[in-house]
Every structure is written in C-alpha cells, then in structure tokens.
C-alpha atoms as a PDB file:
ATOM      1  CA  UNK A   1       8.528  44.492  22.352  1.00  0.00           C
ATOM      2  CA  UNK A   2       9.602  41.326  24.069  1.00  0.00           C
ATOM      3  CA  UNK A   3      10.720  41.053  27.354  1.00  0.00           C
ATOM      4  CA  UNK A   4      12.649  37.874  29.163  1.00  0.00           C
ATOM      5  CA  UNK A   5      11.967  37.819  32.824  1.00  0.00           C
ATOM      6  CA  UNK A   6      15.010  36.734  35.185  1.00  0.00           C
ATOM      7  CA  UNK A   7      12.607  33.025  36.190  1.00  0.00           C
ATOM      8  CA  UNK A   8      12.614  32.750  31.559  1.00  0.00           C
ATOM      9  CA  UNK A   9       8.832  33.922  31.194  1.00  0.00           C
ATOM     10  CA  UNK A  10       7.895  35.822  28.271  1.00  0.00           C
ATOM     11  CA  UNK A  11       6.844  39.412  27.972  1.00  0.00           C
ATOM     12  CA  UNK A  12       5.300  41.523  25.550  1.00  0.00           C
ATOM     13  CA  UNK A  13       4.528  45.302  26.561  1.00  0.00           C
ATOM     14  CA  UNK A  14       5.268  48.857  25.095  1.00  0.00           C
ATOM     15  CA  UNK A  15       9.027  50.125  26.142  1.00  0.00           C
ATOM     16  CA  UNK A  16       7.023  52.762  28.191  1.00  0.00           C
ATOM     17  CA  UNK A  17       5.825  50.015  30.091  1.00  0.00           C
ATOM     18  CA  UNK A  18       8.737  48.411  30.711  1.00  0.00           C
ATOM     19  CA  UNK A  19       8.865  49.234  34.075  1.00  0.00           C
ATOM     20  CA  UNK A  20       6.139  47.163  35.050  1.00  0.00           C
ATOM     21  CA  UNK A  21       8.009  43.940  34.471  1.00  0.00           C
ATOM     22  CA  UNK A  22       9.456  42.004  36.968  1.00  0.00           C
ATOM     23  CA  UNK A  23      13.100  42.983  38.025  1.00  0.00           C
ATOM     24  CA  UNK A  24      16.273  41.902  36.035  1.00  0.00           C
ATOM     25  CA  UNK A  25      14.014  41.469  32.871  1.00  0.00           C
ATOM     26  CA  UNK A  26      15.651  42.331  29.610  1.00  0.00           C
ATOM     27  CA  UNK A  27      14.383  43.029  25.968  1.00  0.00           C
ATOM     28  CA  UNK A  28      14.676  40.201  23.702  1.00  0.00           C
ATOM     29  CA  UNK A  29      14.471  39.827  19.671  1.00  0.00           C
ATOM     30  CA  UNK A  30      11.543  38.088  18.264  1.00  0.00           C
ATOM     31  CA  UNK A  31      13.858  35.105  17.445  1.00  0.00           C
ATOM     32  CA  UNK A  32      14.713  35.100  20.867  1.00  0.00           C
ATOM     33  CA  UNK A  33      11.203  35.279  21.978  1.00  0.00           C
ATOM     34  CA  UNK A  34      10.154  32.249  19.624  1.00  0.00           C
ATOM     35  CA  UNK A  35      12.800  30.578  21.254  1.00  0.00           C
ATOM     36  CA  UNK A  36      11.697  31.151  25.025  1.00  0.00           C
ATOM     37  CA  UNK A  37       8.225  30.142  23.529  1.00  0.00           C
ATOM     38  CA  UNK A  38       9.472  26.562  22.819  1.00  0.00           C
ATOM     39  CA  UNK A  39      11.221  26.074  25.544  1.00  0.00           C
ATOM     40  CA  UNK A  40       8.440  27.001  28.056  1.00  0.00           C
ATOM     41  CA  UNK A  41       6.137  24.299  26.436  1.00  0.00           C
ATOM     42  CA  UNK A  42       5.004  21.747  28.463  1.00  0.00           C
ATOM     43  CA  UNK A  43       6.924  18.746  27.860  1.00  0.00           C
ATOM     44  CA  UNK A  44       5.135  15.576  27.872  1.00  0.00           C
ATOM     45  CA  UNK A  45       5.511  13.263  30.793  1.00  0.00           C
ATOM     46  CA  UNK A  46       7.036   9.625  29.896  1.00  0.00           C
ATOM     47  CA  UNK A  47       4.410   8.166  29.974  1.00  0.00           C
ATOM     48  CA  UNK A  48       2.902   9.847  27.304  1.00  0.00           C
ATOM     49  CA  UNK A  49       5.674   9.655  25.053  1.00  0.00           C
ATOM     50  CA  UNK A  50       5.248   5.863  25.412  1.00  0.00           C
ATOM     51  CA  UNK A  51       1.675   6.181  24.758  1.00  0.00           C
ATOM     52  CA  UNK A  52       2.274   8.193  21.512  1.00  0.00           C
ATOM     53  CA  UNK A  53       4.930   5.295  20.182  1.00  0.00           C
ATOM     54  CA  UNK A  54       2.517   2.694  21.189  1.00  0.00           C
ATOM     55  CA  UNK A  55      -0.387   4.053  18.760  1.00  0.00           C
ATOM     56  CA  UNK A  56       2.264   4.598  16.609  1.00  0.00           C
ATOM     57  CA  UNK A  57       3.101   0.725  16.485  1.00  0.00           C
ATOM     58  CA  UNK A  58      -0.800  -0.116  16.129  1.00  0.00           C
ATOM     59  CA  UNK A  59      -0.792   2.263  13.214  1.00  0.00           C
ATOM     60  CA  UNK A  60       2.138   0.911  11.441  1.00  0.00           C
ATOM     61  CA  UNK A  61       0.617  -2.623  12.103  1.00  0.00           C
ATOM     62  CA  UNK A  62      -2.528  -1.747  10.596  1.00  0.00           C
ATOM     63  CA  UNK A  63      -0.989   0.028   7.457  1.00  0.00           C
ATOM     64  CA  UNK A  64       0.851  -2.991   6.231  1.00  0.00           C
ATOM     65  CA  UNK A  65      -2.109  -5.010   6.571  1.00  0.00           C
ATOM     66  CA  UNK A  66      -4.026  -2.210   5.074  1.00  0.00           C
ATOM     67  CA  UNK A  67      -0.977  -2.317   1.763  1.00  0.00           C
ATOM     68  CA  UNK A  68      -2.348  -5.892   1.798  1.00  0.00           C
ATOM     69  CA  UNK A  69      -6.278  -4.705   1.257  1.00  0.00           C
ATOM     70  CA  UNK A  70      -7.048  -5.403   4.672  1.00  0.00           C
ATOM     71  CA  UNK A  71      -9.279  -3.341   6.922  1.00  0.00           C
ATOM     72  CA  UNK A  72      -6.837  -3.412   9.721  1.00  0.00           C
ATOM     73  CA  UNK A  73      -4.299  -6.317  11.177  1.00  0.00           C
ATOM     74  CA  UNK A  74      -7.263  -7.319  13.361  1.00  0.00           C
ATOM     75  CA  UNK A  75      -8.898  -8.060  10.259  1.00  0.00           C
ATOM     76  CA  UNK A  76      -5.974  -9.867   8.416  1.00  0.00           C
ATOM     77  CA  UNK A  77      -5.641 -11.838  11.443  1.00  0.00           C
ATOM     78  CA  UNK A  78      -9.018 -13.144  11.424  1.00  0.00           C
ATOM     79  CA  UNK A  79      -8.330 -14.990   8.268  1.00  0.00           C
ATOM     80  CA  UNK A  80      -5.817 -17.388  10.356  1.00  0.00           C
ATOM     81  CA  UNK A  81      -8.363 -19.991   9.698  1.00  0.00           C
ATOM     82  CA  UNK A  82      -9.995 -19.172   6.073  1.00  0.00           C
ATOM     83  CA  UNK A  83      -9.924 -21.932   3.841  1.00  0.00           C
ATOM     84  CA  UNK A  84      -8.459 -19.682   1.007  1.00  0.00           C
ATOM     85  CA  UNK A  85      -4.638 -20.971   1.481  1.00  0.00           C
ATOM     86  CA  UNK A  86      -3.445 -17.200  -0.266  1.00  0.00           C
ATOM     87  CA  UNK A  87      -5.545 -15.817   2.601  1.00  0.00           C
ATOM     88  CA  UNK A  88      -4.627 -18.171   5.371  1.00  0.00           C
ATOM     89  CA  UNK A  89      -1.551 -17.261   4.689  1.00  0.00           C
ATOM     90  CA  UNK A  90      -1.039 -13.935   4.434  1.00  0.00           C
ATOM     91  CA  UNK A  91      -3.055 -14.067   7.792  1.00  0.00           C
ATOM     92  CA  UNK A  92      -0.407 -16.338   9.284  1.00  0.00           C
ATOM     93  CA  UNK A  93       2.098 -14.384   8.320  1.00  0.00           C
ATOM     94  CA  UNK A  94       0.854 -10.819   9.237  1.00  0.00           C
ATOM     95  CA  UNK A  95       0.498 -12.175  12.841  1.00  0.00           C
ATOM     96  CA  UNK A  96       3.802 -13.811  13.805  1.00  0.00           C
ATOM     97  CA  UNK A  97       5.187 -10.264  12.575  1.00  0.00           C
ATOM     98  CA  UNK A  98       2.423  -8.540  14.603  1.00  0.00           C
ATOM     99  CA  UNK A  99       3.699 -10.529  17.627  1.00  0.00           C
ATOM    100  CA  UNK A 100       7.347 -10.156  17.154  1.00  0.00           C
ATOM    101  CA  UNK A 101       6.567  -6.698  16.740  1.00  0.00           C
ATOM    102  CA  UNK A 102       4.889  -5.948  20.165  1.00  0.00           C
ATOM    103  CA  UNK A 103       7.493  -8.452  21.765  1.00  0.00           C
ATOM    104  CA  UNK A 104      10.175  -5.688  20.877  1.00  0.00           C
ATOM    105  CA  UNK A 105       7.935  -3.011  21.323  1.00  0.00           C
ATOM    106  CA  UNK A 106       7.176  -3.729  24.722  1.00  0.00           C
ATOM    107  CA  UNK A 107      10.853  -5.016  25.243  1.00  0.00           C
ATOM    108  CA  UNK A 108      12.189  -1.439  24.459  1.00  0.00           C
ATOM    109  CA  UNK A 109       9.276   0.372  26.092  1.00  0.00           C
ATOM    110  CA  UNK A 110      10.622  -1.234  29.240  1.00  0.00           C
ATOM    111  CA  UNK A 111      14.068  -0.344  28.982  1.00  0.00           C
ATOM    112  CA  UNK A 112      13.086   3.305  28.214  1.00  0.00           C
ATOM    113  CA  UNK A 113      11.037   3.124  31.453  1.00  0.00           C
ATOM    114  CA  UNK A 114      13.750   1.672  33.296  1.00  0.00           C
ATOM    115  CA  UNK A 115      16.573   4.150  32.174  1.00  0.00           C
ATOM    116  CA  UNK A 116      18.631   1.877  30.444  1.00  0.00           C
ATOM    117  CA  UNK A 117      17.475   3.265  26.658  1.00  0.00           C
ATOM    118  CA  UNK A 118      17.080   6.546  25.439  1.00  0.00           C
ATOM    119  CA  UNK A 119      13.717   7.916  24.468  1.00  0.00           C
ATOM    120  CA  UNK A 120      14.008   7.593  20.361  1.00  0.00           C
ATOM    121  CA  UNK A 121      14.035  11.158  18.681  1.00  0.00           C
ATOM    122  CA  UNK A 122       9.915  10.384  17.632  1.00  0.00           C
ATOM    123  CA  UNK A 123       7.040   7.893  17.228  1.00  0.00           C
ATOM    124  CA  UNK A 124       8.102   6.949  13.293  1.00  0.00           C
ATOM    125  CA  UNK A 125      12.231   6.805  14.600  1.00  0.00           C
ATOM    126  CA  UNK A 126      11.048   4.036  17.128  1.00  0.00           C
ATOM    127  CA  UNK A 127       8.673   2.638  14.740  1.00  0.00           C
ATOM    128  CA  UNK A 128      11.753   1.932  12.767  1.00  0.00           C
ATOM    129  CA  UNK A 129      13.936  -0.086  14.954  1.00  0.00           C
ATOM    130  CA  UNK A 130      10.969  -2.688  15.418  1.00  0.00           C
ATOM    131  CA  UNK A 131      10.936  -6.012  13.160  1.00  0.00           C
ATOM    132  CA  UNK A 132      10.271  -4.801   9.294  1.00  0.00           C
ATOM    133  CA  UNK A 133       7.050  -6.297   7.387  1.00  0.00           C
ATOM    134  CA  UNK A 134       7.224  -9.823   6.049  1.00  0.00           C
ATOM    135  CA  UNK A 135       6.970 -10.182   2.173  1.00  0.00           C
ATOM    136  CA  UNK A 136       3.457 -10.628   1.136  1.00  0.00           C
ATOM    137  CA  UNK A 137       3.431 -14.531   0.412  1.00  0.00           C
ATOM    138  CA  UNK A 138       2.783 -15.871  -3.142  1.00  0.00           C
ATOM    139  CA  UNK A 139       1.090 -19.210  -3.220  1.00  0.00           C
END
C-alpha cells in the first residue's frame, strides 16, 4: 500500500505496518502515488535547462547541414572558401543562418536568465522560435 507523509514523501509498507509511518500520513491510490513520484523529482536548476536548449540549438544546426550531406555545420562552414561556387555557397549560406541563429539564441537565453521570458515548454519548443533554415541554394 501507499502511504503520503504530511512533508509529501512517499510510502510503501503493509497496512499492519502502518503505524510505523510518520504522523498525519494517509493511504494513497497508486495513481496518486505516481503522482507524488513526479512531483518529488528533482527539478533541474536553470542553468541546466539552458544547457539542454543550447545542445539542442548545436543539434538542430548540425542536422540541416547534415540534410545538406554535410558532416556537421562545422564542416559546411569550412567550405566558405572552396572554389566549387555550389559549395561556397551553400557554405555561405549555412553560416549567416548559423550566426543569426546563436544571436537569438543567446538573445533569449538572456532574457530567460534575467526573468523577463518564460522558460519554453522544451528544448525542440525553443528550438522553434529561432531563425528557420535557409533554402538550399541552386546555382
């Protein structure tokens, strides 16, 4: 059986030991206990939370350049000088994004440090409010 304690800590003992828990505690259902579970989780610290969205943002980077048969936006970005114009531009391209991308990343990760934004719902719903891909250029 489950027991809720009067500070919300979880029990589970046999009714005839019920009188071993703590004062004030009272039997719960296993949805309730599932509940209490949850809620007694350690919730990550801001910082993070802001970690988590930042690898987020690298991974996102590096799976459009990836859609473009790069290794990684590192890589796509190190054909800025190629003398393959389809390549240098794609490259050219995949790095203004890549900068207007950590511009507002870092932008928002400020204000969500400050206070002044809420902490978006999860790494892909913060993902989504940052600049979308460019268009893959056709020369």
């Amino acid at each position: 059986m489950y027991y809720k304690a009067p500070d919300n800590s979880l029990h589970v003992i046999e009714p005839q030991f019920a009188y071993m828990l703590p004062a004030g505690s009272v039997q719960i259902t296993d949805a309730e206990a599932n509940a209490l579970r949850i809620a007694n989780l350690p919730q990550p610290s801001q910082a993070q939370v802001i970690a988590s969205y930042t690898a987020a943002v690298q991974s996102h980077l590096d799976d459009v350049a990836v859609s473009w048969n790069y290794l990684s936006i590192l890589s796509a970005a190190s054909y800025a000088a190629s003398t393959v114009p389809q390549f240098q531009a794609e490259a050219l391209a995949l790095i203004a994004w890549r900068d207007a991308v950590w511009l507002d990343c870092y932008t928002k990760q400020a204000a969500i440090q400050a206070g002044t934004q809420p902490i978006p719902a999860s790494p892909a719903a913060f993902v989504a409010t940052l600049p979308t891909a460019p268009a893959r250029p056709v020369l």
